[in-house]
C-alpha atoms as a PDB file:
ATOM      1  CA  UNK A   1     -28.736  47.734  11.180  1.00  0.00           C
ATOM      2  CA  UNK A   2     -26.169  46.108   8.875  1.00  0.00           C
ATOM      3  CA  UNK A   3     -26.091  47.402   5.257  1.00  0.00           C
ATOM      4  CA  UNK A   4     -24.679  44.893   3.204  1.00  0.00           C
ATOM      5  CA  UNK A   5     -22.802  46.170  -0.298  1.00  0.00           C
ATOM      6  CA  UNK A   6     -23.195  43.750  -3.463  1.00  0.00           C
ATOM      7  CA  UNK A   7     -19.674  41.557  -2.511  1.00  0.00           C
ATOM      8  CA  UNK A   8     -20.980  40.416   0.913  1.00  0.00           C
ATOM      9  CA  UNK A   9     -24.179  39.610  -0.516  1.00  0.00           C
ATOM     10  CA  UNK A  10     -22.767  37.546  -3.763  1.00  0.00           C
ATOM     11  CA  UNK A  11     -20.568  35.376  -1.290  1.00  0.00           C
ATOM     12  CA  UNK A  12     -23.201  35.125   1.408  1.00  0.00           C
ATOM     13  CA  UNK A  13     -26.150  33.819  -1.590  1.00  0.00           C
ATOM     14  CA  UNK A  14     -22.804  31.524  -2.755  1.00  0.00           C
ATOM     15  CA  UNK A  15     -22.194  29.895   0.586  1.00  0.00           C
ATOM     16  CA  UNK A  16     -19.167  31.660   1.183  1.00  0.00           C
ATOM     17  CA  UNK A  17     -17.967  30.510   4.675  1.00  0.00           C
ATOM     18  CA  UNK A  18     -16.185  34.135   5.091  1.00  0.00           C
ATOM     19  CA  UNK A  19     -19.516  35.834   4.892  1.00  0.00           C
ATOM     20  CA  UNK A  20     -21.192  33.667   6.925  1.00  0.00           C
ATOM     21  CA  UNK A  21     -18.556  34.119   9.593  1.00  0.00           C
ATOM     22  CA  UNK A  22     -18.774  37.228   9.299  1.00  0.00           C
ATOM     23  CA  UNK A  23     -22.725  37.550   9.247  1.00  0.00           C
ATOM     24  CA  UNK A  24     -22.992  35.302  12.511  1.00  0.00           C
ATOM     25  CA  UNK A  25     -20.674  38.092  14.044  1.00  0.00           C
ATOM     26  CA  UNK A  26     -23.294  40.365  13.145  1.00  0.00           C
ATOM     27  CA  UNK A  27     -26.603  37.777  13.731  1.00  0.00           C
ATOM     28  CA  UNK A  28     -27.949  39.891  16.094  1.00  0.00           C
ATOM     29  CA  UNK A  29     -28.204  43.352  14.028  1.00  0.00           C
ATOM     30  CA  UNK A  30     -30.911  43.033  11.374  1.00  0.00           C
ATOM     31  CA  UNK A  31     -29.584  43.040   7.755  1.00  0.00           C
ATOM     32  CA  UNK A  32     -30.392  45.279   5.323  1.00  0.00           C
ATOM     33  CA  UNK A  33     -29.693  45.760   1.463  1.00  0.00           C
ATOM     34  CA  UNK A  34     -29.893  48.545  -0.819  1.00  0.00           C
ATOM     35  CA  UNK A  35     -32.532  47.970  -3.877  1.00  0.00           C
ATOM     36  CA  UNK A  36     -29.472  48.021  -6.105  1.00  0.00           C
ATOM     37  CA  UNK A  37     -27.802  45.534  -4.115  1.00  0.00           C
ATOM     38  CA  UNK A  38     -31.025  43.354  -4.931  1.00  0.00           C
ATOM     39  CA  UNK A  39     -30.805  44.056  -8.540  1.00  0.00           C
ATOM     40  CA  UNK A  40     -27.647  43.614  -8.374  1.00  0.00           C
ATOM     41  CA  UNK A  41     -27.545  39.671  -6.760  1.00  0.00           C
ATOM     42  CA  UNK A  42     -30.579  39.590  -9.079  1.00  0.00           C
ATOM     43  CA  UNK A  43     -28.307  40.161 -12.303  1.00  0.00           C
ATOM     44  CA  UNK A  44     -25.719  37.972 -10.690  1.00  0.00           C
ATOM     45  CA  UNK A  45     -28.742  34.611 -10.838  1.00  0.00           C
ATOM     46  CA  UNK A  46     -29.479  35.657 -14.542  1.00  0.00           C
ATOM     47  CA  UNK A  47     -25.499  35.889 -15.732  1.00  0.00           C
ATOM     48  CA  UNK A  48     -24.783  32.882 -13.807  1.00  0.00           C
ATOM     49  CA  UNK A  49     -22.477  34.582 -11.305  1.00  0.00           C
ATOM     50  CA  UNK A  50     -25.204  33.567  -8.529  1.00  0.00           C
ATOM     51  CA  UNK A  51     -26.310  30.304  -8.014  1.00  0.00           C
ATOM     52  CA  UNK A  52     -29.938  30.075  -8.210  1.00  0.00           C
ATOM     53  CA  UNK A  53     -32.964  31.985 -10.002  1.00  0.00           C
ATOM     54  CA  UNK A  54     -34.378  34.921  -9.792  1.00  0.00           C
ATOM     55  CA  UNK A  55     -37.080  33.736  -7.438  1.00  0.00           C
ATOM     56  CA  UNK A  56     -34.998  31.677  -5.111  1.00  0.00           C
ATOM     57  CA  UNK A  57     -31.996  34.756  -4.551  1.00  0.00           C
ATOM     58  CA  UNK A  58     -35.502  37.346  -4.235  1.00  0.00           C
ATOM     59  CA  UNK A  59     -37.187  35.319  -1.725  1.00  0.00           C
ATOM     60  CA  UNK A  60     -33.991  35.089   0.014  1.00  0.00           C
ATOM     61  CA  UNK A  61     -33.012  38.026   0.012  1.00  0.00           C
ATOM     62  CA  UNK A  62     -36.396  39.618   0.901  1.00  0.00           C
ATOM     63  CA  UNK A  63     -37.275  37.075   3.867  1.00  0.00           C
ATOM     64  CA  UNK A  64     -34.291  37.580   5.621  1.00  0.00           C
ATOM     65  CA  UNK A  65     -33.445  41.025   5.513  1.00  0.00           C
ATOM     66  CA  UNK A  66     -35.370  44.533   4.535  1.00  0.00           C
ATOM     67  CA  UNK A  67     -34.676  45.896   1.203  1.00  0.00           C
ATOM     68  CA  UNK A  68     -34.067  49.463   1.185  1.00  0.00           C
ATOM     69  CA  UNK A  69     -35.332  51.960  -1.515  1.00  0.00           C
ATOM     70  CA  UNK A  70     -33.311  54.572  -3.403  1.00  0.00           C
ATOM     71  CA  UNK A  71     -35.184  57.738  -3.623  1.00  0.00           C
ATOM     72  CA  UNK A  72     -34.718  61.312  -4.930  1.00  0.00           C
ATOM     73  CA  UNK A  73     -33.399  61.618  -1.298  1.00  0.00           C
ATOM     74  CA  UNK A  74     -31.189  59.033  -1.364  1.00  0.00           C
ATOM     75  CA  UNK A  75     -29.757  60.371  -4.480  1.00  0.00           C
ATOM     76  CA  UNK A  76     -29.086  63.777  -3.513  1.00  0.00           C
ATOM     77  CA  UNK A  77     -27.599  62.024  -0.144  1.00  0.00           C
ATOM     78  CA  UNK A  78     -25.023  59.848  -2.644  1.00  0.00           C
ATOM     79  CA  UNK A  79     -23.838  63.374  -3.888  1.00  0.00           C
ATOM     80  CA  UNK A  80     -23.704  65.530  -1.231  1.00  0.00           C
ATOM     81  CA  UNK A  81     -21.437  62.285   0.194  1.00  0.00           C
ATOM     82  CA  UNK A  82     -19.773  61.929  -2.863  1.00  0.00           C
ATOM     83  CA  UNK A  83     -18.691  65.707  -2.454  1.00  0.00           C
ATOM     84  CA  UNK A  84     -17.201  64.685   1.102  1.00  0.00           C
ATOM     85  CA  UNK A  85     -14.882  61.604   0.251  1.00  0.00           C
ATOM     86  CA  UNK A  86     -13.834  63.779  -2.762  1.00  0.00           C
ATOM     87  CA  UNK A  87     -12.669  66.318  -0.309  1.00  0.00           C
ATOM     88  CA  UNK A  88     -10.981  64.097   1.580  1.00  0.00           C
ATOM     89  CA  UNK A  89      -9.334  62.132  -1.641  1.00  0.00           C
ATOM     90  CA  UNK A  90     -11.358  58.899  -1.583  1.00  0.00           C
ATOM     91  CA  UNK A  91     -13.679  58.850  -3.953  1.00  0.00           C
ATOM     92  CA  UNK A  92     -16.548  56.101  -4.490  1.00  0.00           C
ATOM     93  CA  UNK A  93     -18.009  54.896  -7.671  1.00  0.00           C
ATOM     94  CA  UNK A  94     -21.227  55.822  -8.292  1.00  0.00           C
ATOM     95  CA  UNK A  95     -22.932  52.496  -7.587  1.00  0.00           C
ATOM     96  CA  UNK A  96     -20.973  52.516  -4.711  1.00  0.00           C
ATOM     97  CA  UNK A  97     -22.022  55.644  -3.508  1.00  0.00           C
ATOM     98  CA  UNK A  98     -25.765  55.258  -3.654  1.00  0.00           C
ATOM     99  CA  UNK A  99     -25.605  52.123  -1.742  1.00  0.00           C
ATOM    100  CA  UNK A 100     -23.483  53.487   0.946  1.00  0.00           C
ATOM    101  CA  UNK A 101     -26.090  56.873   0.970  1.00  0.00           C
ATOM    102  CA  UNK A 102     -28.845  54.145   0.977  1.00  0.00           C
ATOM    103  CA  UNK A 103     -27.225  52.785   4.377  1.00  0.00           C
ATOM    104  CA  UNK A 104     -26.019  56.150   5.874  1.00  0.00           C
ATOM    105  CA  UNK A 105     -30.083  57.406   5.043  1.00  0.00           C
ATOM    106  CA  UNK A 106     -30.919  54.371   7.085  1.00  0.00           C
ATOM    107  CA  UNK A 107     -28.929  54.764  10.131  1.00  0.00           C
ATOM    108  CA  UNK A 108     -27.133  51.903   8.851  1.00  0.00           C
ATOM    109  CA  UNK A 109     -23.503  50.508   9.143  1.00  0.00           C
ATOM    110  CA  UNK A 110     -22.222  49.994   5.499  1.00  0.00           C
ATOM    111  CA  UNK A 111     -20.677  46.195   5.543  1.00  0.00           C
ATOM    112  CA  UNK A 112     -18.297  46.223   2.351  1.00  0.00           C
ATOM    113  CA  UNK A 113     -15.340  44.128   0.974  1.00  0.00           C
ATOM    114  CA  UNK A 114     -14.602  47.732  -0.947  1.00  0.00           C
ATOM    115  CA  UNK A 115     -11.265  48.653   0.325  1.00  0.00           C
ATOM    116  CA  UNK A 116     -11.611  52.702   0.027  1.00  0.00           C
ATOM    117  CA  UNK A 117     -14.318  52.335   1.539  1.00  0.00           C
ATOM    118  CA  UNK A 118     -12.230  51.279   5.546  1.00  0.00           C
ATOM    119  CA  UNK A 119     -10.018  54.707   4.791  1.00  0.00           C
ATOM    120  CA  UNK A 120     -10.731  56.600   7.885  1.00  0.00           C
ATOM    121  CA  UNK A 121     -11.194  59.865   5.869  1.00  0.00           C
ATOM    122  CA  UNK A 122     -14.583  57.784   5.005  1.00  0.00           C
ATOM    123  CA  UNK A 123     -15.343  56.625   8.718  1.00  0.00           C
ATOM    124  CA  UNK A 124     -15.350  60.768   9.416  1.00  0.00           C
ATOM    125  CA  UNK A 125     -18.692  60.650   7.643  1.00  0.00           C
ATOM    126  CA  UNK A 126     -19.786  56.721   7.024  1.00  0.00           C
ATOM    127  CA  UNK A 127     -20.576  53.908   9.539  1.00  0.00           C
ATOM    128  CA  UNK A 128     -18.440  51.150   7.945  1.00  0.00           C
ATOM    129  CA  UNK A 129     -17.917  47.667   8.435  1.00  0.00           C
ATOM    130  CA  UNK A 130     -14.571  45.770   7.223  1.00  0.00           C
ATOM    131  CA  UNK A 131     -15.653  42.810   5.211  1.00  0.00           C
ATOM    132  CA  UNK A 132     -12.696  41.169   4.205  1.00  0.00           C
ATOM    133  CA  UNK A 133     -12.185  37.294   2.783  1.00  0.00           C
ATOM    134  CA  UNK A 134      -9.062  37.933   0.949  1.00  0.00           C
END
């Protein structure tokens, strides 16, 4: 399964041709999204950094890909994680970190354009895909 993080998303739901180049490289895994990741594109409709409403980006969002929940165990997953890339010197933000937990919880490979995110002190302990249109 392919986790996608909040940039992929945004530029996928925009019509970005990098993230649908790099989604048909994936087309085969299903796609996935962290519940923030929803609010998040969600947010992005309402503030006008989406195109589309709220209904259009939820339904699709939510027909072609599951949405995954963040739960107390998610949460103490984002920690215990955050503890690890701060031993290794790469911290996440905090957003950033539940959504990766949410994938790692999952089984999930964590597609982001987040560049501290590729350091391969964080492939040691996350599944990560390099999602990169710059």
């Amino acid at each position: 399964m392919l986790c996608l993080d909040n940039n992929l998303l945004g530029d996928y739901l925009d019509g970005s041709s990098d993230a649908r180049r790099f989604l048909q490289d994936h087309e085969t895994e299903p796609w996935a999204v962290s519940n923030i990741v929803l609010y998040e594109a969600l947010m992005g409709s309402i503030h006008g950094y989406i195109g589309g409403d709220v209904a259009t980006i939820r339904q699709a969002i939510t027909s072609s890909m599951d949405v995954l929940d963040v739960t107390e165990r998610t949460t103490v997953a984002a920690a215990e994680l955050q503890e690890e890339l701060l031993a290794r010197g790469v911290p996440a933000g905090h957003p950033d970190a539940l959504i990766a937990a949410s994938a790692k919880e999952h089984g999930a490979t964590f597609a982001t354009a987040e560049k501290h995110f590729w350091n391969p002190e964080v492939r040691e302990v996350l599944d990560v895909a390099e999602y990169d249109p710059y």
